[in-house]
Structures are given as structure tokens and as C-alpha cells.
Protein backbone atom coordinates (compact mmCIF):
# COMPACT_ATOMS: atom_id res chain seq x y z
CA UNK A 1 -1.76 -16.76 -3.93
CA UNK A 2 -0.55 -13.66 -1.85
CA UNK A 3 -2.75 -12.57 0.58
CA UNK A 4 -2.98 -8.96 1.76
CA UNK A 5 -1.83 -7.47 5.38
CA UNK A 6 -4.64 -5.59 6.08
CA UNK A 7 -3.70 -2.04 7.48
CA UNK A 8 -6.08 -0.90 10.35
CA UNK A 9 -7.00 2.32 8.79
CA UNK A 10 -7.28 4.04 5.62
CA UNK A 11 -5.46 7.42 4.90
CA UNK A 12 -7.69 10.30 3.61
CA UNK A 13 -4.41 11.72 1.89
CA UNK A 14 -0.81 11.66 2.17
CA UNK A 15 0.37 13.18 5.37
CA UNK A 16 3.55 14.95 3.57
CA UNK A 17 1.98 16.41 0.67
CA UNK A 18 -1.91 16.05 0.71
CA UNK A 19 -2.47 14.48 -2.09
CA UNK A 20 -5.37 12.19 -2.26
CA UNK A 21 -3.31 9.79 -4.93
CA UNK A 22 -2.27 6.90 -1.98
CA UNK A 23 -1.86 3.29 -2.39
CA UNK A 24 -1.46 0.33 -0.43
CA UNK A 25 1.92 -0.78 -0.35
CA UNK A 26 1.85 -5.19 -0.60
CA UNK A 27 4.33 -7.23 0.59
CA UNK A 28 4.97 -10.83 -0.80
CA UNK A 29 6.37 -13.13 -3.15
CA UNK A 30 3.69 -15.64 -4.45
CA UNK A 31 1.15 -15.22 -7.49
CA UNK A 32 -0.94 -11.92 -7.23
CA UNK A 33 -4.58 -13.13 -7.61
CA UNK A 34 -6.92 -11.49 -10.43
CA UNK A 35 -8.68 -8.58 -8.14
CA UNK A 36 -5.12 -7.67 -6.86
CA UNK A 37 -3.66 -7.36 -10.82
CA UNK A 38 -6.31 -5.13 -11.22
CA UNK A 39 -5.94 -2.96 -8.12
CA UNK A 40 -2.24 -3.13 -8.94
CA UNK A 41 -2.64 -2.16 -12.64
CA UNK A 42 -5.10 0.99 -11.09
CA UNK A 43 -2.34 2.43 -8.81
CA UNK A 44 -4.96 1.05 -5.87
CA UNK A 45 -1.52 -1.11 -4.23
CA UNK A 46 1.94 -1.01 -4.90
CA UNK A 47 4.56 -4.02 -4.27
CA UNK A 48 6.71 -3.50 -1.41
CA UNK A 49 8.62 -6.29 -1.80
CA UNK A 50 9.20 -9.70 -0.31
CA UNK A 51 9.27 -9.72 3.39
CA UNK A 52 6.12 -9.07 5.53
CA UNK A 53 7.76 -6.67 8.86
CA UNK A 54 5.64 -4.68 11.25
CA UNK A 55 8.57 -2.16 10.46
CA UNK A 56 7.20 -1.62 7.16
CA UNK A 57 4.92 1.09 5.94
CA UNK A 58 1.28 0.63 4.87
CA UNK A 59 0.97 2.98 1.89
CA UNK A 60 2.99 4.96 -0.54
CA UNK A 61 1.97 8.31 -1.69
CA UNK A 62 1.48 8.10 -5.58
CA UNK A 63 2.61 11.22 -6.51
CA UNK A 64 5.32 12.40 -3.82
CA UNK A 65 6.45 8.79 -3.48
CA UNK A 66 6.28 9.17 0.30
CA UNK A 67 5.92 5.94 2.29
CA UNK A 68 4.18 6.08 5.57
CA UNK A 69 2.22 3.34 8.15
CA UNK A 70 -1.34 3.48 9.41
CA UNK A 71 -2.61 5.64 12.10
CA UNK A 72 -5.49 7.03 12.99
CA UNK A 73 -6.38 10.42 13.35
């Protein structure tokens, strides 16, 4: 089962366009468990691929596509 990287904090909206439409961007390559099918099949995460990096963002803006890590604000 993949298990999720859990970003530190939350974005309100996306940083480049505002939108509220932002989803967490997963990294893995094993079986996505039931909850995660469903967040997936909501637009609630986003595969990122295979490889887990601390050089990879945290979310991807659903509507302008922009990636982006966590920060706090």
C-alpha cells in the first residue's frame, strides 16, 4: 500500500493564480489504498510519480496546473 508524505501545511489557494481548486501531489509506486482512490478520483491528490525527493512539490494547482511545495504563510 502507498503511504502518503505528509506536507507540513495546507495551501488556502494556489499562489500563481488563486484558485482554491489545489491538490496534493502523491508520489509512489505501490497499490493506492481505497480512501486514496477516492481522494484521487475527487481531484483531492494527484500522482506525481514514482520517486519520493524533498525536491519535489507538495501540490498541483487543478486548474492552472501550477506545481508548488509547502510553506507557510
Amino acid at each position: 500500500m502507498a503511504k502518503r508524505r505528509k506536507p507540513d501545511f495546507r495551501p488556502e489557494s494556489c499562489p500563481q493564480c488563486g484558485s482554491l481548486n489545489v491538490a496534493e501531489i502523491i508520489y509512489n509506486k505501490f497499490r493506492l489504498s481505497d480512501e486514496m482512490k477516492a481522494d484521487l478520483a475527487a481531484g483531492r491528490i494527484v500522482r506525481g510519480g514514482f520517486h519520493i525527493s524533498l525536491n519535489k512539490p507538495d501540490w498541483r494547482c487543478m486548474d492552472c496546473g501550477s506545481e508548488f511545495f509547502s510553506t507557510a504563510s
